[in-house]
PDB file of N, CA and C in Angstrom:
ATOM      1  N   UNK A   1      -4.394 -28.992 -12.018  1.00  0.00           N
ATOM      2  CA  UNK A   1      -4.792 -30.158 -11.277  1.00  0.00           C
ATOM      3  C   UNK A   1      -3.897 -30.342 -10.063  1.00  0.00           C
ATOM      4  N   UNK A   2      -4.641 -30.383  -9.102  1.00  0.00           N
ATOM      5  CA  UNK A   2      -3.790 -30.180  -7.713  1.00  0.00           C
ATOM      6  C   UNK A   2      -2.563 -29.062  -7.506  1.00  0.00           C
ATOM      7  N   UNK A   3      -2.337 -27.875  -7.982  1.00  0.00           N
ATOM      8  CA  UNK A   3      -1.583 -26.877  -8.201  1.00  0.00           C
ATOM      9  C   UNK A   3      -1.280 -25.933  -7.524  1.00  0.00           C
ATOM     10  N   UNK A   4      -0.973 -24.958  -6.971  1.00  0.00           N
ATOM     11  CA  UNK A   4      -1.343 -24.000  -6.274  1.00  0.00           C
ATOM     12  C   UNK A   4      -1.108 -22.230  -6.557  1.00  0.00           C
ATOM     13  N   UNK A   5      -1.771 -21.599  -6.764  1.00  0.00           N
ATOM     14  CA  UNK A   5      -1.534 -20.316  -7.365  1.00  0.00           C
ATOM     15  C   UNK A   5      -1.723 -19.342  -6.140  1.00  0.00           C
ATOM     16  N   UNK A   6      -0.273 -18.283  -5.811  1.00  0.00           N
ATOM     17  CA  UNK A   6      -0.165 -17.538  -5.369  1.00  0.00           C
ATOM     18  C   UNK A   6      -0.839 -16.364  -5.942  1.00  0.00           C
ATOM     19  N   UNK A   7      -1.167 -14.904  -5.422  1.00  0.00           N
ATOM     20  CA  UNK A   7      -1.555 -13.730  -5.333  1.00  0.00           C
ATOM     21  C   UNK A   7      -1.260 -13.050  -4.732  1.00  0.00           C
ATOM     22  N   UNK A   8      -0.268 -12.122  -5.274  1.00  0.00           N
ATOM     23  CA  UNK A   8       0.055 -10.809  -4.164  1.00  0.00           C
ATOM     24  C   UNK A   8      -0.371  -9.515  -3.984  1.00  0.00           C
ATOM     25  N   UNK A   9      -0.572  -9.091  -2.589  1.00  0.00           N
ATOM     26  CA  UNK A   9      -1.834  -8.099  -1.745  1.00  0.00           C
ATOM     27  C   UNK A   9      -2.155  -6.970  -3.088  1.00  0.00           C
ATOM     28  N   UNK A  10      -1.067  -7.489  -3.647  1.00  0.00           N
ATOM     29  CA  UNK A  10      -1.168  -5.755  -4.847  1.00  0.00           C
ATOM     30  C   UNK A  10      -2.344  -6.203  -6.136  1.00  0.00           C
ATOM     31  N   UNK A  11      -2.601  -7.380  -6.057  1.00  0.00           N
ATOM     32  CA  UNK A  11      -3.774  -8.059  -6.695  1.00  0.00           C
ATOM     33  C   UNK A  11      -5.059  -7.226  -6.017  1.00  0.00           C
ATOM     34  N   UNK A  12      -5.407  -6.738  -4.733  1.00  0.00           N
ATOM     35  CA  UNK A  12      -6.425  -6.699  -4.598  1.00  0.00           C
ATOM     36  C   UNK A  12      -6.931  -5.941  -4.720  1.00  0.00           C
ATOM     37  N   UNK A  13      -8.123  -5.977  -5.675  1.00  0.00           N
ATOM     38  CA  UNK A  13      -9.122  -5.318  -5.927  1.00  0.00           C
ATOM     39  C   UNK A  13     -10.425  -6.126  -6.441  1.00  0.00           C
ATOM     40  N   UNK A  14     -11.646  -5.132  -6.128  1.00  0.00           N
ATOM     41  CA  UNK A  14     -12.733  -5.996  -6.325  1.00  0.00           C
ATOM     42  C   UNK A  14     -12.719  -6.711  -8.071  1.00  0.00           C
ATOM     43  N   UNK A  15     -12.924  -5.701  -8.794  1.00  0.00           N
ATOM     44  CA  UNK A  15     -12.540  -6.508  -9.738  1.00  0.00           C
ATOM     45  C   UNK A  15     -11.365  -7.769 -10.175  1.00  0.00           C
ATOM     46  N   UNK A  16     -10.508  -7.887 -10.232  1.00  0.00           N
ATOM     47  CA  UNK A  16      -9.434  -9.219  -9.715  1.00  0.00           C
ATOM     48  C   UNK A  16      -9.821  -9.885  -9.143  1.00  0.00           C
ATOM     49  N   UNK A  17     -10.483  -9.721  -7.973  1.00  0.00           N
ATOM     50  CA  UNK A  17     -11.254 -10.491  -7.097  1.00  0.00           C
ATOM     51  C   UNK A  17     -11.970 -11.616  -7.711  1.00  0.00           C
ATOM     52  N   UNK A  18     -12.670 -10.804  -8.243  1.00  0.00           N
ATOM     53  CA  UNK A  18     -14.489 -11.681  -8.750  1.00  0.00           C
ATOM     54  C   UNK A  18     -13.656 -11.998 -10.209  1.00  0.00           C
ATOM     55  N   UNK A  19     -12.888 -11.760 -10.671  1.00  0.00           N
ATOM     56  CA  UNK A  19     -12.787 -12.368 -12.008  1.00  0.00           C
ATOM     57  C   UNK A  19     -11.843 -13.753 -11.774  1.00  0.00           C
ATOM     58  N   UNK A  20     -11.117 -13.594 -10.315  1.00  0.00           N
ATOM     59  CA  UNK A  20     -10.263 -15.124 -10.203  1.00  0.00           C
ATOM     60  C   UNK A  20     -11.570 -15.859  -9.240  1.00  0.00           C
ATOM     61  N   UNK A  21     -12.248 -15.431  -8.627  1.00  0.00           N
ATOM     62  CA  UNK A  21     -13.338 -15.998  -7.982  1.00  0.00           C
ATOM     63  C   UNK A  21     -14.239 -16.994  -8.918  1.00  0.00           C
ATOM     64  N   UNK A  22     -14.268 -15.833 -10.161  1.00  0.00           N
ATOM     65  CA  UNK A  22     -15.450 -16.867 -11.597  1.00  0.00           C
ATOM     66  C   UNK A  22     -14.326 -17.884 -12.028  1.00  0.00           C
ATOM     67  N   UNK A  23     -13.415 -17.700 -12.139  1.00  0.00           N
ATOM     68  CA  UNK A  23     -12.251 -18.521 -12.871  1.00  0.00           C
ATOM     69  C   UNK A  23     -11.900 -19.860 -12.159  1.00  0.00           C
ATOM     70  N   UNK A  24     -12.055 -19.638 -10.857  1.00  0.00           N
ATOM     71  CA  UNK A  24     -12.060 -20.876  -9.802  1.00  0.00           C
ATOM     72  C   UNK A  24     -13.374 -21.490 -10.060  1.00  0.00           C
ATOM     73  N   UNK A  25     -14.841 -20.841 -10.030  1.00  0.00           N
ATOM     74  CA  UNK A  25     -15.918 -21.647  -9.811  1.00  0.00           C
ATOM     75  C   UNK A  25     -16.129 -22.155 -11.065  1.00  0.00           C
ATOM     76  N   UNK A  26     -15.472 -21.903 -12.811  1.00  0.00           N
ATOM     77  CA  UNK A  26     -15.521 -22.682 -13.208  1.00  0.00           C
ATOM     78  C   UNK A  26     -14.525 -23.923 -13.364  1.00  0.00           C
ATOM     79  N   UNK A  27     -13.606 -23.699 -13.262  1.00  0.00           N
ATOM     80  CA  UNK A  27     -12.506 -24.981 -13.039  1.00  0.00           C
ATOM     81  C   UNK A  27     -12.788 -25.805 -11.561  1.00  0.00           C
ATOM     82  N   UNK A  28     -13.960 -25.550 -10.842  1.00  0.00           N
ATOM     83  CA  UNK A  28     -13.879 -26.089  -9.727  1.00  0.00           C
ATOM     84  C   UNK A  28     -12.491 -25.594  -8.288  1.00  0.00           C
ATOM     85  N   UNK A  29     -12.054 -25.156  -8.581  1.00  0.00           N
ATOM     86  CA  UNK A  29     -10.593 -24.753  -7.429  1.00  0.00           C
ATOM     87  C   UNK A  29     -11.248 -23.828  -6.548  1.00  0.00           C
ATOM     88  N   UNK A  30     -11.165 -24.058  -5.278  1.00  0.00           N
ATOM     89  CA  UNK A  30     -11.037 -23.359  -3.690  1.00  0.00           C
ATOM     90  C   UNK A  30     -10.026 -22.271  -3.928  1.00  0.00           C
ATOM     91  N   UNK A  31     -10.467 -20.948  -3.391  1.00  0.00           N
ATOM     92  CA  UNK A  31      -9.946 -19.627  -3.266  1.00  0.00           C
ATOM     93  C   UNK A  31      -9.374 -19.615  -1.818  1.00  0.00           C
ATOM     94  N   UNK A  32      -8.764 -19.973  -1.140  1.00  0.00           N
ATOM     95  CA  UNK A  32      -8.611 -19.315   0.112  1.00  0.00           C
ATOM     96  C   UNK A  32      -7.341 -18.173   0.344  1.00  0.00           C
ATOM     97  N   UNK A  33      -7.707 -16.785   1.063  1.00  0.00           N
ATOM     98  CA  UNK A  33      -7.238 -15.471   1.046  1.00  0.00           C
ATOM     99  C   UNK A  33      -6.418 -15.540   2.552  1.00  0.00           C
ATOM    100  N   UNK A  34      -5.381 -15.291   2.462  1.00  0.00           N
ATOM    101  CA  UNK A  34      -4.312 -15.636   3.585  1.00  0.00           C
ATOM    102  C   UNK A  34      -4.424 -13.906   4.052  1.00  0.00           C
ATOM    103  N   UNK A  35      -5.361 -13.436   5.279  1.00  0.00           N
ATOM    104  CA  UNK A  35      -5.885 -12.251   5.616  1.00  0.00           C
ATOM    105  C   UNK A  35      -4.444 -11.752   6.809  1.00  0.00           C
ATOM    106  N   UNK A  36      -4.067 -10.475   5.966  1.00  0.00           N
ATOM    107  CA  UNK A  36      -3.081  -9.581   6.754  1.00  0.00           C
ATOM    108  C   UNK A  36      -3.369  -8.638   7.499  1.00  0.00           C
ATOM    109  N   UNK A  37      -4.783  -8.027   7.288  1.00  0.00           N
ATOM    110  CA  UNK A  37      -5.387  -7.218   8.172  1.00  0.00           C
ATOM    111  C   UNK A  37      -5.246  -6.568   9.472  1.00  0.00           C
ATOM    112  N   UNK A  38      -4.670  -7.974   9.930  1.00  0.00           N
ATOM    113  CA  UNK A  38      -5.055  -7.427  11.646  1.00  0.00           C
ATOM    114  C   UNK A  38      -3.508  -7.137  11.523  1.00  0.00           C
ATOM    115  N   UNK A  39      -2.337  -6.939  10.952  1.00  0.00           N
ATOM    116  CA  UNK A  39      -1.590  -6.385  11.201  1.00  0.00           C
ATOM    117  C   UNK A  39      -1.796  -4.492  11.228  1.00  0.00           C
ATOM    118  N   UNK A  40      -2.757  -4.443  10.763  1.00  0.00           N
ATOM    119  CA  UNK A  40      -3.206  -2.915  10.881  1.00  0.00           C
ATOM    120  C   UNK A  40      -1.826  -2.143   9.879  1.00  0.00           C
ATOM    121  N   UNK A  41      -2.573  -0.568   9.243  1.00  0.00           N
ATOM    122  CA  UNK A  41      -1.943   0.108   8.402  1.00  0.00           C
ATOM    123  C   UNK A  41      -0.970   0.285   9.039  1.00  0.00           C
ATOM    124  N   UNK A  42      -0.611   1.143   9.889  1.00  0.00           N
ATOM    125  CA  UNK A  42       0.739   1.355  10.328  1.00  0.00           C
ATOM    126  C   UNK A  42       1.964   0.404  10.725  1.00  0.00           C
ATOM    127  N   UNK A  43       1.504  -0.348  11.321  1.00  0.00           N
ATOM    128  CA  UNK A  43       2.737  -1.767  11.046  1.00  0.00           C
ATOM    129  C   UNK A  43       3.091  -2.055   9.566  1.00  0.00           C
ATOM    130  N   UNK A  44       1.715  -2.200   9.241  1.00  0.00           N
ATOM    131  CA  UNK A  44       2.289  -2.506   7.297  1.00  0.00           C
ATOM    132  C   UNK A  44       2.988  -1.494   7.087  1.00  0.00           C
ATOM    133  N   UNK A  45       3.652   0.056   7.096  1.00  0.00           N
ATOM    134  CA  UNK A  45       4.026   0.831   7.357  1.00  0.00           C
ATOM    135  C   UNK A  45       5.487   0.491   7.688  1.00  0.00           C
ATOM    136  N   UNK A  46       5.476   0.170   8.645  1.00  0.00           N
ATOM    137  CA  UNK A  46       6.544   0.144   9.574  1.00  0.00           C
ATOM    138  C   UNK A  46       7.284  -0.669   8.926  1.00  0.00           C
ATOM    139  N   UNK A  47       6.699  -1.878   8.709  1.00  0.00           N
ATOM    140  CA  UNK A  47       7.506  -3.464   7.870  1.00  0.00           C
ATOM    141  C   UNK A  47       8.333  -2.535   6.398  1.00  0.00           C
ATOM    142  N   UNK A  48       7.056  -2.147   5.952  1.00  0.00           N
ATOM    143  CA  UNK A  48       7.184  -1.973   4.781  1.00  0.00           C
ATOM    144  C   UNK A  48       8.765  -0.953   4.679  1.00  0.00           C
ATOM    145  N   UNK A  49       8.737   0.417   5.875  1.00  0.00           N
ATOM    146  CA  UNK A  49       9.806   1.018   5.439  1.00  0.00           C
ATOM    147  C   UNK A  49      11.112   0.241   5.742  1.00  0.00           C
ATOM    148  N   UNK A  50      11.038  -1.295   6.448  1.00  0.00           N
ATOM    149  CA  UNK A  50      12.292  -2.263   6.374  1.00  0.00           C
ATOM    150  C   UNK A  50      12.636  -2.630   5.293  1.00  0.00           C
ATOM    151  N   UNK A  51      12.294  -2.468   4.065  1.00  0.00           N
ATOM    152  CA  UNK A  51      11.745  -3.180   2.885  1.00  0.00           C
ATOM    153  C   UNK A  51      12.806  -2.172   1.881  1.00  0.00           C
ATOM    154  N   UNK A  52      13.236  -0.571   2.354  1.00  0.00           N
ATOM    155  CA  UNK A  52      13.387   0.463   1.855  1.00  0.00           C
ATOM    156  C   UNK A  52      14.710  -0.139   0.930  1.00  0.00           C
ATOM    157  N   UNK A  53      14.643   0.102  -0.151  1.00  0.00           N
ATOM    158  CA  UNK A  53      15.952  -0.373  -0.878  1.00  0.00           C
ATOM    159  C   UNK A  53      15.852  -1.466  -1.344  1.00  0.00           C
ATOM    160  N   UNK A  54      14.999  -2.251  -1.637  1.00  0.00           N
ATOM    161  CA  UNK A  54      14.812  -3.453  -1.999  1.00  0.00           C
ATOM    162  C   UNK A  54      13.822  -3.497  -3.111  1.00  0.00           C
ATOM    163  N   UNK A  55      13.377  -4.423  -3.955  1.00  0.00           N
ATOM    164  CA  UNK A  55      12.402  -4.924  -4.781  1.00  0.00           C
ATOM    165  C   UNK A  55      11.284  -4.922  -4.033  1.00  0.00           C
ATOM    166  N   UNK A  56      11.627  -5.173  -2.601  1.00  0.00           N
ATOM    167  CA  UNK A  56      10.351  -5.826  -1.910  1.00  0.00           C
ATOM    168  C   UNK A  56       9.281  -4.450  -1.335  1.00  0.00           C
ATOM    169  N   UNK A  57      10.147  -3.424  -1.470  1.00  0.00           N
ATOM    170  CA  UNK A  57       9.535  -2.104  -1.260  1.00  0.00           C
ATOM    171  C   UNK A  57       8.515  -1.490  -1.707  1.00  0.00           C
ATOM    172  N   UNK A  58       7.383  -1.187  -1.635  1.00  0.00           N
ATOM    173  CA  UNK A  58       6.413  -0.576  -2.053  1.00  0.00           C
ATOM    174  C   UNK A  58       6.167   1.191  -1.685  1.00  0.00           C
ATOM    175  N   UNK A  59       5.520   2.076  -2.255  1.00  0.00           N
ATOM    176  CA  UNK A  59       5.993   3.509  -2.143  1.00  0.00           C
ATOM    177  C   UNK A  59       4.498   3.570  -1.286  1.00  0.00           C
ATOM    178  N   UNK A  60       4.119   4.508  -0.212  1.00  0.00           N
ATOM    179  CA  UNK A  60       3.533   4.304   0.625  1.00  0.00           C
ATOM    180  C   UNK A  60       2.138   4.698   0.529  1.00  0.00           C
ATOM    181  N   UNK A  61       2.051   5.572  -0.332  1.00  0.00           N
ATOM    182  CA  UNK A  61       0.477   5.765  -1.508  1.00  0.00           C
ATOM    183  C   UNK A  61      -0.269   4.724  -1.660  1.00  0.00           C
ATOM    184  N   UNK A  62       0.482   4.023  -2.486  1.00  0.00           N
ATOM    185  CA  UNK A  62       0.013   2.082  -2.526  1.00  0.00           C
ATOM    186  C   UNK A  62      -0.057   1.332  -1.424  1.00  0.00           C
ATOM    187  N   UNK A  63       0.265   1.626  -0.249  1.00  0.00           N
ATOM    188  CA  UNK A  63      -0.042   1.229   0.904  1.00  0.00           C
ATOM    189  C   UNK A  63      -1.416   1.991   1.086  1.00  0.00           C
ATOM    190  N   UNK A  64      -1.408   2.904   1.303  1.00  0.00           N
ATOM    191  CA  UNK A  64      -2.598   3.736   1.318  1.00  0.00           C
ATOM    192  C   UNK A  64      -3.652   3.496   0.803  1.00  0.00           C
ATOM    193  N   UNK A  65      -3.567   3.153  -0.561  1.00  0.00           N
ATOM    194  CA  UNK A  65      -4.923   3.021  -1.277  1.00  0.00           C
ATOM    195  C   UNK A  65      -5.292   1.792  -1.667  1.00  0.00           C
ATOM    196  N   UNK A  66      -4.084   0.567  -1.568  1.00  0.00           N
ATOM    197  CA  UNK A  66      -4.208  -0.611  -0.923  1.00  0.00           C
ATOM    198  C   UNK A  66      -5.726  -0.700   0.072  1.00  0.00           C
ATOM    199  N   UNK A  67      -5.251  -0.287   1.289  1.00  0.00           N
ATOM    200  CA  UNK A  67      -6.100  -0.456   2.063  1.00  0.00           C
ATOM    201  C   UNK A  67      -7.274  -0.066   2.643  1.00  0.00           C
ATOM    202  N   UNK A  68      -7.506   1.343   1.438  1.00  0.00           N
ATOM    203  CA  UNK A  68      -8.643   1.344   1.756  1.00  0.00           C
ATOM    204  C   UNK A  68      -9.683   1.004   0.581  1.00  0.00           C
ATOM    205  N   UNK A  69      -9.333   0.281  -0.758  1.00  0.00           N
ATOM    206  CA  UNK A  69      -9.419  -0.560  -1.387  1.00  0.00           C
ATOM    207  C   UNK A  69     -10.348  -1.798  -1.087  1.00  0.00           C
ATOM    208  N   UNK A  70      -9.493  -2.278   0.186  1.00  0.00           N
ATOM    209  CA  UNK A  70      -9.419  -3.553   1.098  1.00  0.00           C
ATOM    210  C   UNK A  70     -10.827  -3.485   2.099  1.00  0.00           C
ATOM    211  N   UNK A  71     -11.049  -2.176   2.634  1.00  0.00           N
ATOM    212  CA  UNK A  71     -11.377  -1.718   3.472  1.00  0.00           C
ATOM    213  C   UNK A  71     -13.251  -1.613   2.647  1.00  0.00           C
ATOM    214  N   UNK A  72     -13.477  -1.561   1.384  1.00  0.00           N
ATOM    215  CA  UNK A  72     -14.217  -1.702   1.078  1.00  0.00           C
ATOM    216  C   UNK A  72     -15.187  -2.621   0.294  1.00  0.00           C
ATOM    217  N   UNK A  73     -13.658  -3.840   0.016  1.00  0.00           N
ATOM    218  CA  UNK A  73     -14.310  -5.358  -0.643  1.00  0.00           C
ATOM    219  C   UNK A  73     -15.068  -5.939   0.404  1.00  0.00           C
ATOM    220  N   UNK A  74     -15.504  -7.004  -0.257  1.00  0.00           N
ATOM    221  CA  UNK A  74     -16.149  -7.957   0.480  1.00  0.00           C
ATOM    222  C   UNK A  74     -15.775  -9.409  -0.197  1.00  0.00           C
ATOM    223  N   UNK A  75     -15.688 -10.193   0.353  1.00  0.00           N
ATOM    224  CA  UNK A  75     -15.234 -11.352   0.243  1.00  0.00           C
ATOM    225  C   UNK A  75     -16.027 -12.616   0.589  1.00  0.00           C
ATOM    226  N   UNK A  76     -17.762 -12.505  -0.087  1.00  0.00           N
ATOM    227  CA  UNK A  76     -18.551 -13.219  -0.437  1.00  0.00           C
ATOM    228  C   UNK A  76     -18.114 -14.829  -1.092  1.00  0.00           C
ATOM    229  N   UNK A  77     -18.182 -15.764  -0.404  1.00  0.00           N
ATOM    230  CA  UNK A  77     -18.024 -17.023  -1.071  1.00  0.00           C
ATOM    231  C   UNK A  77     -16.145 -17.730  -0.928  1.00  0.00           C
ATOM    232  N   UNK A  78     -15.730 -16.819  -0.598  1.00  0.00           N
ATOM    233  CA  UNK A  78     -14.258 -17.123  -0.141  1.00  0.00           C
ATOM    234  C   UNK A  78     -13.745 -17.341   1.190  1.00  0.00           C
ATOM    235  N   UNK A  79     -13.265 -18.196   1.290  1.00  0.00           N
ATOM    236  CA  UNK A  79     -12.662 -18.432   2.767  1.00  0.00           C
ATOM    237  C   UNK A  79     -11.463 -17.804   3.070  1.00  0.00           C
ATOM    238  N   UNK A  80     -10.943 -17.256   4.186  1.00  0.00           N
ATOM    239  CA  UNK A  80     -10.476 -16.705   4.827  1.00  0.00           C
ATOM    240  C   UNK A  80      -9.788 -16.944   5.931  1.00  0.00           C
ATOM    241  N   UNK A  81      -7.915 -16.597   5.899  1.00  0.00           N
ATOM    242  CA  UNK A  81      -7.584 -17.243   7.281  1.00  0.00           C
ATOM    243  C   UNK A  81      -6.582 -15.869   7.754  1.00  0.00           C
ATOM    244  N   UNK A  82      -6.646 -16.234   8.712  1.00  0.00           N
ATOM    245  CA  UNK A  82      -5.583 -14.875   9.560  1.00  0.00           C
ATOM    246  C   UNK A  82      -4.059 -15.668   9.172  1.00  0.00           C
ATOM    247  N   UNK A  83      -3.319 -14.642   8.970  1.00  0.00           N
ATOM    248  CA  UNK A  83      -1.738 -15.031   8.472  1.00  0.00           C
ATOM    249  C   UNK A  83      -0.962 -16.003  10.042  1.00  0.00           C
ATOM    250  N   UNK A  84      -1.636 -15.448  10.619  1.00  0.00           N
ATOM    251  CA  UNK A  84      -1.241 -16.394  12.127  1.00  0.00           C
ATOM    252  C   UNK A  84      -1.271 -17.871  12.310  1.00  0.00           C
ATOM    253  N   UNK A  85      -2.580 -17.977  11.727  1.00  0.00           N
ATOM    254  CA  UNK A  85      -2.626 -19.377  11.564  1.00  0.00           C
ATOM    255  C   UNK A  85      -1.732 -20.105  10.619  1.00  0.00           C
ATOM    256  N   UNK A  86      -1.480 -19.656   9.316  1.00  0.00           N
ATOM    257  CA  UNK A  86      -0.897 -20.262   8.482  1.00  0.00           C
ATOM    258  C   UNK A  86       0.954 -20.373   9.345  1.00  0.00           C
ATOM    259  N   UNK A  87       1.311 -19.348   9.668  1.00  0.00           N
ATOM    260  CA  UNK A  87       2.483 -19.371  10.339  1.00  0.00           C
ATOM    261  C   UNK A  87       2.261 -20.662  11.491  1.00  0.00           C
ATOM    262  N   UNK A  88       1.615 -20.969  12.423  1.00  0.00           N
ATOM    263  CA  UNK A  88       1.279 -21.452  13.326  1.00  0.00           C
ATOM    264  C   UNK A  88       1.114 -23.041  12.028  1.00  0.00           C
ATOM    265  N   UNK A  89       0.637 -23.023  11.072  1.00  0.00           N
ATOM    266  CA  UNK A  89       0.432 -24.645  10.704  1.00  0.00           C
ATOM    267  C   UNK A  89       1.842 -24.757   9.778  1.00  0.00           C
ATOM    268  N   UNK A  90       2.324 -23.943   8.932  1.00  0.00           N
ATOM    269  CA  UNK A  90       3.648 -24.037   8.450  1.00  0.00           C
ATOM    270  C   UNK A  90       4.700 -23.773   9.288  1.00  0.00           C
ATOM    271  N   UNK A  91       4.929 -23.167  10.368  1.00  0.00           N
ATOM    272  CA  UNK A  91       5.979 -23.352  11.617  1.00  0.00           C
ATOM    273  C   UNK A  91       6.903 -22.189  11.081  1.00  0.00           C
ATOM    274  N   UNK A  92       6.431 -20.989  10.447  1.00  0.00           N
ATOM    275  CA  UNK A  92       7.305 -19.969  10.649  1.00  0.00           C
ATOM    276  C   UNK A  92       7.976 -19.701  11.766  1.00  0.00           C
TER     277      UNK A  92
END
């Protein structure tokens, strides 16, 4: 009730998708997907090898198949915002 549940990019897949999608439309709760996209693969890349040595690191396969994963959902019934905006309304 009024709560908010994070998801991270490593969640995505169609299946995950549609099973937190049904899980929202029955509890009533709004999905909205904070879209990284337009940073394009190779920047995610780039970030990512800043990341090298850390928890926060991912091995670059999973970048890979991440996105083209991504590259083939669809995101029927969910709203959608570019990460820009959210930076731009939270004041990163």
């Amino acid at each position: 009730n009024g709560g908010i549940t994070f998801f991270d990019a490593t969640f995505m897949n169609a299946y995950l998708i549609n099973y937190v999608k049904n899980l929202a439309a029955d509890f009533g709760y709004t999905i909205l997907i904070i879209d990284f996209t337009s940073v394009g693969l190779a920047e995610a890349k780039r970030r990512n090898q800043l990341r090298r040595g850390t928890i926060r690191y991912v091995p670059e396969h999973v970048l890979d198949e991440m996105w083209q994963e991504g590259a083939t959902m669809t995101f029927e019934g969910i709203s959608r915002i570019d990460y820009r905006e959210v930076e731009a309304i939270i004041g990163f």
